[in-house]
Protein backbone atom coordinates (compact mmCIF):
# COMPACT_ATOMS: atom_id res chain seq x y z
CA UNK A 1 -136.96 75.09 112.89
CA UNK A 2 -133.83 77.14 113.77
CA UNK A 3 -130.54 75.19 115.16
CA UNK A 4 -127.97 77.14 115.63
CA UNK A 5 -124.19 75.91 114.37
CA UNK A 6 -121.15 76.11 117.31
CA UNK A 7 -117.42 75.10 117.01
CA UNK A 8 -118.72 72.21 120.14
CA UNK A 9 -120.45 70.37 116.81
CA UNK A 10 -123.92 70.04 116.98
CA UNK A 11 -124.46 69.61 113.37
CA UNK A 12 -122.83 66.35 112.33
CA UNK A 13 -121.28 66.64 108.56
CA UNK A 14 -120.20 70.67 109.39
CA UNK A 15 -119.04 69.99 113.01
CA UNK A 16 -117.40 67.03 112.37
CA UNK A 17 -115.07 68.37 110.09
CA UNK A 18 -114.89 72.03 111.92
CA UNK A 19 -113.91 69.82 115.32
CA UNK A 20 -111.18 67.71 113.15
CA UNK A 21 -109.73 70.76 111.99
CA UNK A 22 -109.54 72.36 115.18
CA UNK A 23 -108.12 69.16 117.62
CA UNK A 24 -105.06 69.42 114.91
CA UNK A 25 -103.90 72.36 116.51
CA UNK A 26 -102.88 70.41 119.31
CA UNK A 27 -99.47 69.52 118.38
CA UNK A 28 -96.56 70.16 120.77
CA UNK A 29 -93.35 68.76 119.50
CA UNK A 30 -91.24 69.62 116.64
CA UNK A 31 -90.49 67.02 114.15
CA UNK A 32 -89.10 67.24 110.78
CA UNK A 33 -90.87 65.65 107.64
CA UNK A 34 -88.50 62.58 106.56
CA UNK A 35 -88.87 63.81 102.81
CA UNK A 36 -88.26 67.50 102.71
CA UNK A 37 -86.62 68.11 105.97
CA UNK A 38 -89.90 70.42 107.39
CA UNK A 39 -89.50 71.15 110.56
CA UNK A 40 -93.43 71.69 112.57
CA UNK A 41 -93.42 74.26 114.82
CA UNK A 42 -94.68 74.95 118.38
CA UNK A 43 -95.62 77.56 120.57
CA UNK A 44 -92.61 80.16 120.87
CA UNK A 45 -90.96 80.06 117.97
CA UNK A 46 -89.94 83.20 116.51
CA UNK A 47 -91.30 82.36 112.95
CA UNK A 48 -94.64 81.84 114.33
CA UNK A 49 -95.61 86.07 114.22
CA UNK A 50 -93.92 86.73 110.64
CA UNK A 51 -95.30 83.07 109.03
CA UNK A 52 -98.94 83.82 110.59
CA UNK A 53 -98.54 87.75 108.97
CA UNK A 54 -97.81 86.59 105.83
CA UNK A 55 -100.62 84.21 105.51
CA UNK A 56 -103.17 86.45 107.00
CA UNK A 57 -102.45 88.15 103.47
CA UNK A 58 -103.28 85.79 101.33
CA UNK A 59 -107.50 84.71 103.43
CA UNK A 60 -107.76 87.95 101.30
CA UNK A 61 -107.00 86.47 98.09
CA UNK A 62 -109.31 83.47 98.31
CA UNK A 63 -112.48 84.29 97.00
CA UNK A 64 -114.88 84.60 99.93
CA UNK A 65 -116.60 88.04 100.13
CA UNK A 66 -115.67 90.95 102.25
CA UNK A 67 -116.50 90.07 105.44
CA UNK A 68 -113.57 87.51 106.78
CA UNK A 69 -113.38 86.36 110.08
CA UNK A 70 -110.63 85.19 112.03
CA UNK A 71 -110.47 83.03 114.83
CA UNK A 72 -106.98 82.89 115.50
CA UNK A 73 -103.46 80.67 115.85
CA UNK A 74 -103.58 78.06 117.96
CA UNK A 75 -100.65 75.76 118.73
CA UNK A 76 -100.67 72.93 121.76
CA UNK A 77 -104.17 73.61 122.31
CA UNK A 78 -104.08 77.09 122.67
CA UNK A 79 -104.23 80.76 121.16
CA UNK A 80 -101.23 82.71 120.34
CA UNK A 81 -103.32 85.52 121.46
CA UNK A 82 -100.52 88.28 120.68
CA UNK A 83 -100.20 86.34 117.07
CA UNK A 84 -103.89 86.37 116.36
CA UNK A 85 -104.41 90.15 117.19
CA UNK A 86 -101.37 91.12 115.07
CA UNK A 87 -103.11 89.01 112.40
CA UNK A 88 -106.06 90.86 112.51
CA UNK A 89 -104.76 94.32 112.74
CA UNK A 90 -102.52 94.19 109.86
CA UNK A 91 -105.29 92.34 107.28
CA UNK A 92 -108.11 93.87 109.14
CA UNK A 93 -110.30 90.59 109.97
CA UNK A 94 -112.88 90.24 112.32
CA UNK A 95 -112.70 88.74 115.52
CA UNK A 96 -114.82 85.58 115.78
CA UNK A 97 -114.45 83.92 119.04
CA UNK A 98 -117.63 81.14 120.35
CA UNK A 99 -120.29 80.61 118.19
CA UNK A 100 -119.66 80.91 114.65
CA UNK A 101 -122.71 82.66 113.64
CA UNK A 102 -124.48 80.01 111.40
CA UNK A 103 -128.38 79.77 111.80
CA UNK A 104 -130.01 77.03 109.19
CA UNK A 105 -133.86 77.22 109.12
CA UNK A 106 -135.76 74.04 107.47
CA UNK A 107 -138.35 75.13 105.48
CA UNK A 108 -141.49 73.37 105.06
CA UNK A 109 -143.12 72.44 101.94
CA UNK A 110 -147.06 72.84 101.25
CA UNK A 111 -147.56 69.21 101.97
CA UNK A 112 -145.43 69.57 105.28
CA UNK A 113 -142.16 68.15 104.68
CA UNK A 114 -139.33 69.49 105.86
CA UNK A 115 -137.40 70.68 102.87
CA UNK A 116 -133.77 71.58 102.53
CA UNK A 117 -131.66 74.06 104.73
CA UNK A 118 -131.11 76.96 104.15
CA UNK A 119 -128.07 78.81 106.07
CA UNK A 120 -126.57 81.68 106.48
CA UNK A 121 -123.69 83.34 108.55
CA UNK A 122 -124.28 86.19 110.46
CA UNK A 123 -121.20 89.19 110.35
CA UNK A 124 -119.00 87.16 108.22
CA UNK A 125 -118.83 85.69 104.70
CA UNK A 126 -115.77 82.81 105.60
CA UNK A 127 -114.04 82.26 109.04
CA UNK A 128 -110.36 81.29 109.34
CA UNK A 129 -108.05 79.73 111.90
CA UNK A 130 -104.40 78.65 111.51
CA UNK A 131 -103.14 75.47 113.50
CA UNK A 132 -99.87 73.78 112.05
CA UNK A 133 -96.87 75.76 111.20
CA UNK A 134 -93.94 74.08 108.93
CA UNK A 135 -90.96 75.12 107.49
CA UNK A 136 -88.16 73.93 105.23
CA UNK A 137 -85.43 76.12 104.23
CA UNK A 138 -87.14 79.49 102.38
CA UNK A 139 -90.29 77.32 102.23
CA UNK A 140 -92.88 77.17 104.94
CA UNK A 141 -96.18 76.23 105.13
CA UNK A 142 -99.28 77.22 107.48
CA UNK A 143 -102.24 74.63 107.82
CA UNK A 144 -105.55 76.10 109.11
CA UNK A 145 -109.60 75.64 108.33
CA UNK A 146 -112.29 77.84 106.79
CA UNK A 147 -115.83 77.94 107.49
CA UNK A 148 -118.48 79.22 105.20
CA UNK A 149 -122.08 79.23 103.80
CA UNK A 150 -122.46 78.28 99.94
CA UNK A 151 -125.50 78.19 98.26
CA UNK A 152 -127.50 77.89 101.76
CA UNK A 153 -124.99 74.64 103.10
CA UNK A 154 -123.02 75.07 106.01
CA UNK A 155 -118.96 74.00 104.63
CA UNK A 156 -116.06 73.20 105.93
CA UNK A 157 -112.59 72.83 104.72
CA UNK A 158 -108.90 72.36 105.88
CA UNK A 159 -106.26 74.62 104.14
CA UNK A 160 -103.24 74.75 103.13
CA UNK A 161 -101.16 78.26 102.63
CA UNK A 162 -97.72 78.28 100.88
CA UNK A 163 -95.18 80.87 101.61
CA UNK A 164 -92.03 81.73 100.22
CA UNK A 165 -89.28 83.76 101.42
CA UNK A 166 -88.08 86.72 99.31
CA UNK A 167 -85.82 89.02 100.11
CA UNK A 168 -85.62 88.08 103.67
CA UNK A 169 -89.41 88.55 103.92
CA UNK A 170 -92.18 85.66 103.74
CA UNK A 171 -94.83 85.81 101.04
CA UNK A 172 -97.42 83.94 100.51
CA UNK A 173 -97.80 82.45 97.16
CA UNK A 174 -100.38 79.51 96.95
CA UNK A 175 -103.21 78.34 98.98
CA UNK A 176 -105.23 75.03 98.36
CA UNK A 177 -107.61 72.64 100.35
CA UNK A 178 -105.77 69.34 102.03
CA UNK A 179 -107.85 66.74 103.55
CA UNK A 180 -106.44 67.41 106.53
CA UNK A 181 -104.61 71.12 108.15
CA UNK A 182 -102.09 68.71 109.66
CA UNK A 183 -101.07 67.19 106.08
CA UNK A 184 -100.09 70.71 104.99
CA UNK A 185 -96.34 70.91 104.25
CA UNK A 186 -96.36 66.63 104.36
């Protein structure tokens, strides 16, 4: 049996948390964070293209494999189409828009039971997409989720990328998973 894995959610566990990641991007106003004074930011602002740049450097840095996809920036619901493609130029990442490319076949034992999955994603090792945007004085942080195959499991995970600004220019300097993209920078 074949079932094939789409950012809709067919597969509960995987889709659940790949559709919880992505609704987070839906955030249109700009508050500030009560305890450091982060500011969340929307469609428009000027930091979005420089912040978004900076942590498209580091989906390099967390061990993945070569092949890393990228599905883009999306604030209020939308892409920052111009954002995305400048991401994906400069840290050459693949495009991944629709279906994310993971097929799980159940095998079938000698007996035959089904036995465990066994997945795998087709063009890309990991797939990325950024969603919440924050910023506190030379701090900022960009929350996003990654999809992937390990050891034949279809997984999941909300991120969290620290930047840092040095010498006018923002570098990224930590990344970590958060239970949550929209927590990042909380």
């Amino acid at each position: 049996m074949t079932v094939r894995l789409m950012r809709s959610g067919i597969i509960t566990g995987f889709a659940a948390l790949v559709a919880a990641c992505a609704s987070a991007g839906g955030r249109a106003e700009t508050v500030g964070d009560s305890s450091r004074g982060a500011a969340l930011l929307t469609s428009g602002a000027p930091a979005l293209l420089p912040l978004s740049l900076a942590a498209g450097g580091r989906l390099r840095q967390i061990p993945s494999g070569p092949r890393i996809g990228f599905t883009g920036v999306f604030l209020d619901g939308k892409e920052e189409m111009s954002i995305s493609d400048a991401v994906r130029k400069a840290h050459s990442l693949i495009r991944q828009v629709g279906n994310l490319g993971v097929t799980c076949k159940a095998g079938v034992s000698a007996t035959g039971r089904s036995t465990a999955q066994n997945c795998t994603m087709l063009d890309m090792d990991v797939v990325y997409r950024f969603s919440t945007f924050r910023v506190v004085s030379d701090s900022a942080y960009v929350g996003g989720a990654s999809s992937s195959v390990v050891g034949g499991q279809p997984e999941g995970h909300a991120i969290c990328i620290v930047l840092a600004k040095q010498n006018s220019e923002w570098v990224a300097v930590r990344d970590w998973k958060v239970a949550h993209d929209f927590n990042c920078g909380r």
